[in-house]
Structures are given as structure tokens and as C-alpha cells.
N, C-alpha and C. Protein backbone atom coordinates (compact mmCIF):
# COMPACT_ATOMS: atom_id res chain seq x y z
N UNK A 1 -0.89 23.82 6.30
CA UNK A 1 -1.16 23.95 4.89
C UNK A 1 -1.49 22.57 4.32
N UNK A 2 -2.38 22.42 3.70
CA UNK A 2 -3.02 21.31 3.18
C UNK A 2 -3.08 21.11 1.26
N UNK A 3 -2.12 20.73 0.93
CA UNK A 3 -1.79 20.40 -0.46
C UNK A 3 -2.35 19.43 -0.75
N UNK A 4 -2.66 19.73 -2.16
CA UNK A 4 -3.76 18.53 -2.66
C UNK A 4 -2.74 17.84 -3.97
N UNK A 5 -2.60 16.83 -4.45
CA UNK A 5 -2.52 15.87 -5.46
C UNK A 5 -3.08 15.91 -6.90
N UNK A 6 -2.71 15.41 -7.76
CA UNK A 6 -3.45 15.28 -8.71
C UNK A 6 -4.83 14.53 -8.67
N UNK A 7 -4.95 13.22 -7.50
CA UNK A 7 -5.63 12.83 -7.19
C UNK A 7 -6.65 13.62 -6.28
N UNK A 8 -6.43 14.42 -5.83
CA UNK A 8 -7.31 15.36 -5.14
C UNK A 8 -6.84 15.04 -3.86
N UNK A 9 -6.24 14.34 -3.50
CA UNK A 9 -5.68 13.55 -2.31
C UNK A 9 -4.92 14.99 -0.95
N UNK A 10 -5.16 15.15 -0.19
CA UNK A 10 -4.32 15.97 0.64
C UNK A 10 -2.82 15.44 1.63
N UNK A 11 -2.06 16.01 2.21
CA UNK A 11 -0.87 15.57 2.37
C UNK A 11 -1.45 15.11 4.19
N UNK A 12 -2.48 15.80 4.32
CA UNK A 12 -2.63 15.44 5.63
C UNK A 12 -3.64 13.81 5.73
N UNK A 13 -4.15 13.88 4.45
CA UNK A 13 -4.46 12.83 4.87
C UNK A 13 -4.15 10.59 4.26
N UNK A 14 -2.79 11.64 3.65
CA UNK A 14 -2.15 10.16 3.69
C UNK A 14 -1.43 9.29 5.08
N UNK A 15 -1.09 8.15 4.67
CA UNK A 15 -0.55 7.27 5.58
C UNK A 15 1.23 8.07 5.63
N UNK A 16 2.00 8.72 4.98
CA UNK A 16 2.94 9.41 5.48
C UNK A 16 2.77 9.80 6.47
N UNK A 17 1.84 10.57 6.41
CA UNK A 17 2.00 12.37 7.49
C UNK A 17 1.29 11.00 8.93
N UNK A 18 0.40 10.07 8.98
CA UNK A 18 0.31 9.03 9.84
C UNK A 18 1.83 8.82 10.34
N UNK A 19 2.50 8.35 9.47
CA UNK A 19 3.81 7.72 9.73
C UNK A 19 4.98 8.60 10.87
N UNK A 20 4.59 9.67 10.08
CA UNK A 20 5.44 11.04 10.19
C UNK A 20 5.19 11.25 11.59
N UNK A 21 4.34 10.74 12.44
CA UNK A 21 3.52 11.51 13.70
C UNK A 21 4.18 10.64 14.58
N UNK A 22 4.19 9.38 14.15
CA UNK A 22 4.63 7.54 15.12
C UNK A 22 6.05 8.65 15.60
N UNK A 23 6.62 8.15 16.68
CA UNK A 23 7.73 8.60 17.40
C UNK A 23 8.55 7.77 16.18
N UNK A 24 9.96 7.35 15.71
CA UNK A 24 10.89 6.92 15.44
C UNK A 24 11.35 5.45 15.83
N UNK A 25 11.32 5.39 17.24
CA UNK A 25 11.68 4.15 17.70
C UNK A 25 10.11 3.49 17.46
N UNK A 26 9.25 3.54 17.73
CA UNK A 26 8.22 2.95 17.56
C UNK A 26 7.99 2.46 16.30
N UNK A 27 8.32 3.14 15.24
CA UNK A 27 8.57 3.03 13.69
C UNK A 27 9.24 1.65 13.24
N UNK A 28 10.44 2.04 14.45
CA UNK A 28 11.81 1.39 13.42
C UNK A 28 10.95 -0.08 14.78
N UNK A 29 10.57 -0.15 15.67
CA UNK A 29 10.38 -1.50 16.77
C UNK A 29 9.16 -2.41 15.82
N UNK A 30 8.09 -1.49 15.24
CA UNK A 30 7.36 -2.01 14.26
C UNK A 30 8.15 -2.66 12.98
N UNK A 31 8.49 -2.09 12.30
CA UNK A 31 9.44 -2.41 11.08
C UNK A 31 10.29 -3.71 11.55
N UNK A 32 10.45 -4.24 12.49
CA UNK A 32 11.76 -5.11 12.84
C UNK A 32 10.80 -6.08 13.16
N UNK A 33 9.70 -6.11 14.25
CA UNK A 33 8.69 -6.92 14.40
C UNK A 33 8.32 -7.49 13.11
N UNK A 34 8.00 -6.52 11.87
CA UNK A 34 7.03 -6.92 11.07
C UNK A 34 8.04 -7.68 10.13
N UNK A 35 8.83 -6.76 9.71
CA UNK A 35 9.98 -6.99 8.36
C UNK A 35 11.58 -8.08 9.03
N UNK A 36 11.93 -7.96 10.28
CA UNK A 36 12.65 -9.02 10.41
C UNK A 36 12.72 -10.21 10.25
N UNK A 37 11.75 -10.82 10.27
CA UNK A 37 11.79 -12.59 9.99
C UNK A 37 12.22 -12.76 8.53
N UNK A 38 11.84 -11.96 7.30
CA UNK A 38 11.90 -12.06 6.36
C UNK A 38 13.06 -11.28 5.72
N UNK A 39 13.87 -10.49 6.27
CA UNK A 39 15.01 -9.90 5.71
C UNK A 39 16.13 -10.59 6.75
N UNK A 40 16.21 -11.33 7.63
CA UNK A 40 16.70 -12.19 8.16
C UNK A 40 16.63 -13.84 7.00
N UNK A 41 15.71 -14.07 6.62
CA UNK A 41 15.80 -14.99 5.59
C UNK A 41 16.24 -14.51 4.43
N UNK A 42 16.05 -13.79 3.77
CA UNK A 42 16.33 -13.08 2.95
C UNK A 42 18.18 -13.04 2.78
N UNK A 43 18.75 -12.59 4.38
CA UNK A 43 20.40 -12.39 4.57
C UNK A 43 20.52 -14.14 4.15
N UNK A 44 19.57 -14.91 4.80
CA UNK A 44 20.70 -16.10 4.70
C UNK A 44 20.32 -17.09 3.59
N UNK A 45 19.34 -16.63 2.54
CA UNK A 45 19.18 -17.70 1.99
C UNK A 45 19.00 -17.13 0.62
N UNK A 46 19.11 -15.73 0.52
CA UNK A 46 18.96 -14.85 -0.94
C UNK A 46 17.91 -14.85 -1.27
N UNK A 47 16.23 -14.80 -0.60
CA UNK A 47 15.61 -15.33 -0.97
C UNK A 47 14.35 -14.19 -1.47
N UNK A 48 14.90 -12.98 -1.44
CA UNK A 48 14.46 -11.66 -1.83
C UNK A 48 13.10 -11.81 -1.09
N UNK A 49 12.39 -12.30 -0.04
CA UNK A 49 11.14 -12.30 0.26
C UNK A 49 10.62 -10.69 0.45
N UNK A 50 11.12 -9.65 1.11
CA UNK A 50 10.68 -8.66 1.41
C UNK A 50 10.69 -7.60 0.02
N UNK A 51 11.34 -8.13 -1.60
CA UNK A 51 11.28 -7.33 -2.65
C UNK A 51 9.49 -7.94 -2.89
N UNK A 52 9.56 -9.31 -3.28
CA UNK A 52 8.31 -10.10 -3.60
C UNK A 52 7.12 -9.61 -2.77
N UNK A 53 7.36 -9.68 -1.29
CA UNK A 53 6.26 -8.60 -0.78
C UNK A 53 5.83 -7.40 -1.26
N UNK A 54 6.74 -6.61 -1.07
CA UNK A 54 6.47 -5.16 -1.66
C UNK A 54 6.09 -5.09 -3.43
N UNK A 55 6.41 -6.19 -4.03
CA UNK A 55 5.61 -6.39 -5.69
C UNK A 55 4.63 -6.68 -5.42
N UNK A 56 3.98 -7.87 -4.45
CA UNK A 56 3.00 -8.22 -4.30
C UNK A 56 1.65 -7.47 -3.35
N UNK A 57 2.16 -6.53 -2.83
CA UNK A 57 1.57 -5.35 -2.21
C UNK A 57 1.04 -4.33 -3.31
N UNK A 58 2.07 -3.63 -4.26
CA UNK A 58 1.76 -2.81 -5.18
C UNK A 58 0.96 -3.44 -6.21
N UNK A 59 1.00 -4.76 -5.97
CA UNK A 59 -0.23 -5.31 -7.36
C UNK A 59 -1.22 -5.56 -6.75
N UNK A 60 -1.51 -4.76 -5.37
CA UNK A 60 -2.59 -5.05 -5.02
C UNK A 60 -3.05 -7.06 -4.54
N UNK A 61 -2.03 -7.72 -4.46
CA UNK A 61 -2.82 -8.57 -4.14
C UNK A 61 -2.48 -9.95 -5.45
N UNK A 62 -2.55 -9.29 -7.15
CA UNK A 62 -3.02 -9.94 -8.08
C UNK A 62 -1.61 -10.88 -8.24
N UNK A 63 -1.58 -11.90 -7.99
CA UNK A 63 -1.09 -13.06 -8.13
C UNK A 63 -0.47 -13.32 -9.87
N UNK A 64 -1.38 -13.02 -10.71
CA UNK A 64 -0.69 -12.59 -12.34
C UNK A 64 0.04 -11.99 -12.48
N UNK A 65 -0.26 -10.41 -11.76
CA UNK A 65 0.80 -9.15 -11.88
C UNK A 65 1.92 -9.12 -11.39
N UNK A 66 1.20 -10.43 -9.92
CA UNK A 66 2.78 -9.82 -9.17
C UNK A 66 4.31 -11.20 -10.08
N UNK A 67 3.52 -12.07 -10.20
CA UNK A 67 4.26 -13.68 -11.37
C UNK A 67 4.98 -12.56 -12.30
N UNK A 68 4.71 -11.93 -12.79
CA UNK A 68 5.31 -10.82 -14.24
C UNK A 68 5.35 -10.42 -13.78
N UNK A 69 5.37 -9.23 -12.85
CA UNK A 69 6.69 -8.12 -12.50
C UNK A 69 7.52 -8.94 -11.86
N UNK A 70 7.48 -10.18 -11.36
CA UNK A 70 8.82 -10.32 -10.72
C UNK A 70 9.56 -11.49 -11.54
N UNK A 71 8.97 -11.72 -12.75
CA UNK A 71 9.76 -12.76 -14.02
C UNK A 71 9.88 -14.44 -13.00
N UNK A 72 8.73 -14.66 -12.92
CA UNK A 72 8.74 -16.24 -12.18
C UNK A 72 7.57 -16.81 -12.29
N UNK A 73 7.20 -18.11 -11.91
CA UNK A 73 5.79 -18.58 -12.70
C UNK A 73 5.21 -18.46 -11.26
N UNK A 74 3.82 -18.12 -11.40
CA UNK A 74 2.93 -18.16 -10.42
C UNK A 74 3.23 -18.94 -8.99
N UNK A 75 3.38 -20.40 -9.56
CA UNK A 75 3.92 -21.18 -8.08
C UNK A 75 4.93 -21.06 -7.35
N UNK A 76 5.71 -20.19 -7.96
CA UNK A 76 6.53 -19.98 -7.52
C UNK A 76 6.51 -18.25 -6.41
N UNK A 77 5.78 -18.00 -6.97
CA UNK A 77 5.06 -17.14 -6.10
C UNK A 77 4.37 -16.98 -4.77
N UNK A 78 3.64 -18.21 -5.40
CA UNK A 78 2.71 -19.03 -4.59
C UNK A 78 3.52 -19.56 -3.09
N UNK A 79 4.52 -20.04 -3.70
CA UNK A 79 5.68 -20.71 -2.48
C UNK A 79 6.00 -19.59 -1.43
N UNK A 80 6.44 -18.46 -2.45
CA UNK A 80 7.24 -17.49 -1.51
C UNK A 80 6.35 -16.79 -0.61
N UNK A 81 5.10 -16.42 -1.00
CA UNK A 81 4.12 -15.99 -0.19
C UNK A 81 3.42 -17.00 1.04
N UNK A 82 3.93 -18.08 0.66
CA UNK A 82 3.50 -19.01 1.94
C UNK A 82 4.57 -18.83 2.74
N UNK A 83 5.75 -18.75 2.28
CA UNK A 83 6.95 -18.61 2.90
C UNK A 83 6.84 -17.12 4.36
N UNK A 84 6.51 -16.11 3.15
CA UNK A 84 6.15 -15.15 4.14
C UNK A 84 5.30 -15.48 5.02
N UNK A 85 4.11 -15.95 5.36
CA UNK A 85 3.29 -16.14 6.12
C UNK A 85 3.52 -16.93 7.15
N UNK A 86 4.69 -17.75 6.76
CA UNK A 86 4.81 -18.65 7.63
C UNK A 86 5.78 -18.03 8.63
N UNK A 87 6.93 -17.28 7.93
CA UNK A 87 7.88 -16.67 8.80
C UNK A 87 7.48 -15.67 9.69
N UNK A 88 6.45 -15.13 9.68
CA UNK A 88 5.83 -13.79 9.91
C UNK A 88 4.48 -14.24 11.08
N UNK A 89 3.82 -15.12 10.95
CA UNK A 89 2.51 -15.64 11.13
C UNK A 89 1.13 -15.06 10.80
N UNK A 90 1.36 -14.30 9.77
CA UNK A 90 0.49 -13.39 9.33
C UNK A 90 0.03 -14.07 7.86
N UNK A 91 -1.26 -13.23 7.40
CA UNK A 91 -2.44 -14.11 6.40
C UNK A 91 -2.41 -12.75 5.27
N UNK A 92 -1.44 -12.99 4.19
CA UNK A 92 -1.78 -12.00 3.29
C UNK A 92 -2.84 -11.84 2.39
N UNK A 93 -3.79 -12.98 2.71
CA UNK A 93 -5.68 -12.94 2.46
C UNK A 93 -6.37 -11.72 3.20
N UNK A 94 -5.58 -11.41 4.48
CA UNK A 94 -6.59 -10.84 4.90
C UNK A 94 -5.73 -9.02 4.82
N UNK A 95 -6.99 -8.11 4.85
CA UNK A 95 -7.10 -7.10 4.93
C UNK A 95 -5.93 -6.22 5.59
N UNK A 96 -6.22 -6.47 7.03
CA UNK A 96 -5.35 -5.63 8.35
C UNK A 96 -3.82 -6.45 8.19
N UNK A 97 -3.77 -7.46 7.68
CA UNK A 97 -2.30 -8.24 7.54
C UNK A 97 -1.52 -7.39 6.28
N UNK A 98 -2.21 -7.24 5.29
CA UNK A 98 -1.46 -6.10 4.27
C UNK A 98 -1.68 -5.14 4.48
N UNK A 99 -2.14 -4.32 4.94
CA UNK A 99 -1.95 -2.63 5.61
C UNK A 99 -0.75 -2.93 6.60
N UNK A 100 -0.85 -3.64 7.40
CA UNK A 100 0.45 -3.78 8.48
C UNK A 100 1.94 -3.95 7.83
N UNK A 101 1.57 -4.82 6.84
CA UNK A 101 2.95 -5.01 5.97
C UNK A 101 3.43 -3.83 5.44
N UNK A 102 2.30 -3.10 4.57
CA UNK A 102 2.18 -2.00 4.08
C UNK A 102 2.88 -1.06 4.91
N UNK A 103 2.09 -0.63 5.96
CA UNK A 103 2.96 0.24 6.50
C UNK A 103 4.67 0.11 6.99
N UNK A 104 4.76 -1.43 7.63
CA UNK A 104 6.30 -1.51 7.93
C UNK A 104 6.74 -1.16 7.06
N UNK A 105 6.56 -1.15 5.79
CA UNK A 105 7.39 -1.13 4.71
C UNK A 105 7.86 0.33 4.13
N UNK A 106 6.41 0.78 4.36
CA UNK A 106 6.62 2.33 4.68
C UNK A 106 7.55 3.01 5.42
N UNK A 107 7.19 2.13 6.56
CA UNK A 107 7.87 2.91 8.23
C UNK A 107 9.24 2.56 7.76
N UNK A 108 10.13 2.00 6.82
CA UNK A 108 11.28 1.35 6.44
C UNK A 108 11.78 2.40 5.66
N UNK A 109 11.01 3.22 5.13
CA UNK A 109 11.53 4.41 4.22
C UNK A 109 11.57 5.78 4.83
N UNK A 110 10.88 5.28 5.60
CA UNK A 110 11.12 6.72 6.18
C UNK A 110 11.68 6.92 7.52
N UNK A 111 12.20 5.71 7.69
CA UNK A 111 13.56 5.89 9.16
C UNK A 111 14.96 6.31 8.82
């Protein structure tokens, strides 16, 4: 059965029902690959990197939006997102580096 959205969107063809298909351990081995370096910093230094990701994911990217939703000035933004990149070795410029995030983050909700 194929349910549609307000968006017109169907259930089969979001990144869930994707998610939903990954075995479990593969899920949670991704998620730890992707999201450990940074919730490991995060335990030891309070440094919320993996909330700031996921703001900075849902704003799409925008460096303004994500400064105001998360009540901090841009450079400071600026820092933490280098921070991620560095812990991670990944380029949140590029494309396939935020879908990957994207999804761990996903794959994190639904383990």
C-alpha cells in the first residue's frame, strides 16, 4: 500500500522505508562510524556537536539559520562545523557528505 503525503510524497519512496530495509546492525555499524567521533566529543567536552549538525542539516546548509536556531554568532558556528569535519574527515560543502550525515542521523532514530 502506497500512501501519499500532503506533499504528494509516497511512503515507499522516502529515505525511511530505505532505512527500514538496511538490516539493523548495519544501521546501528553506520551510525557509530558516522556519528561516533562526534558524540564521543560531545561526552567529553559538552560540546553538543551532533545537536549543531542536525540544526545545520535541517537549515539546509544556511549558515544564518543555522547561527539563530542555535542562539550563537556565526563564527562560532563556523568553528563547530570545522570541528565536525575534522573529527569525522568529512566536507559538509559537499553533497554525498550531508546525505551520509543525514542518514546516520536518521539510522539513529530508528534503531
Amino acid at each position: 500500500m502506497r500512501m501519499r503525503d500532503s506533499a504528494g510524497v509516497t511512503a515507499l519512496d522516502s529515505y525511511a522505508w530505505l532505512l527500514a530495509s538496511v538490516p539493523e546492525r548495519t544501521r546501528s555499524s553506520f551510525r557509530a562510524r558516522m556519528l561516533g567521533p562526534l558524540e564521543e566529543y560531545d561526552t567529553t567536552r559538552q560540546a553538543d556537536l551532533v545537536h549543531t549538525l542536525e540544526v545545520f542539516l535541517s537549515c539546509s546548509g544556511s549558515w544564518n539559520r543555522t547561527a539563530t536556531r542555535l542562539h550563537v554568532h556565526v563564527n562560532t558556528l563556523r568553528y563547530r562545523i570545522r570541528r565536525i569535519e575534522d573529527l569525522t574527515g568529512r566536507d559538509l560543502g559537499r553533497l554525498e557528505d550531508r546525505v551520509d550525515f543525514f542518514l546516520a542521523l536518521r539510522a539513529a532514530s530508528t534503531l
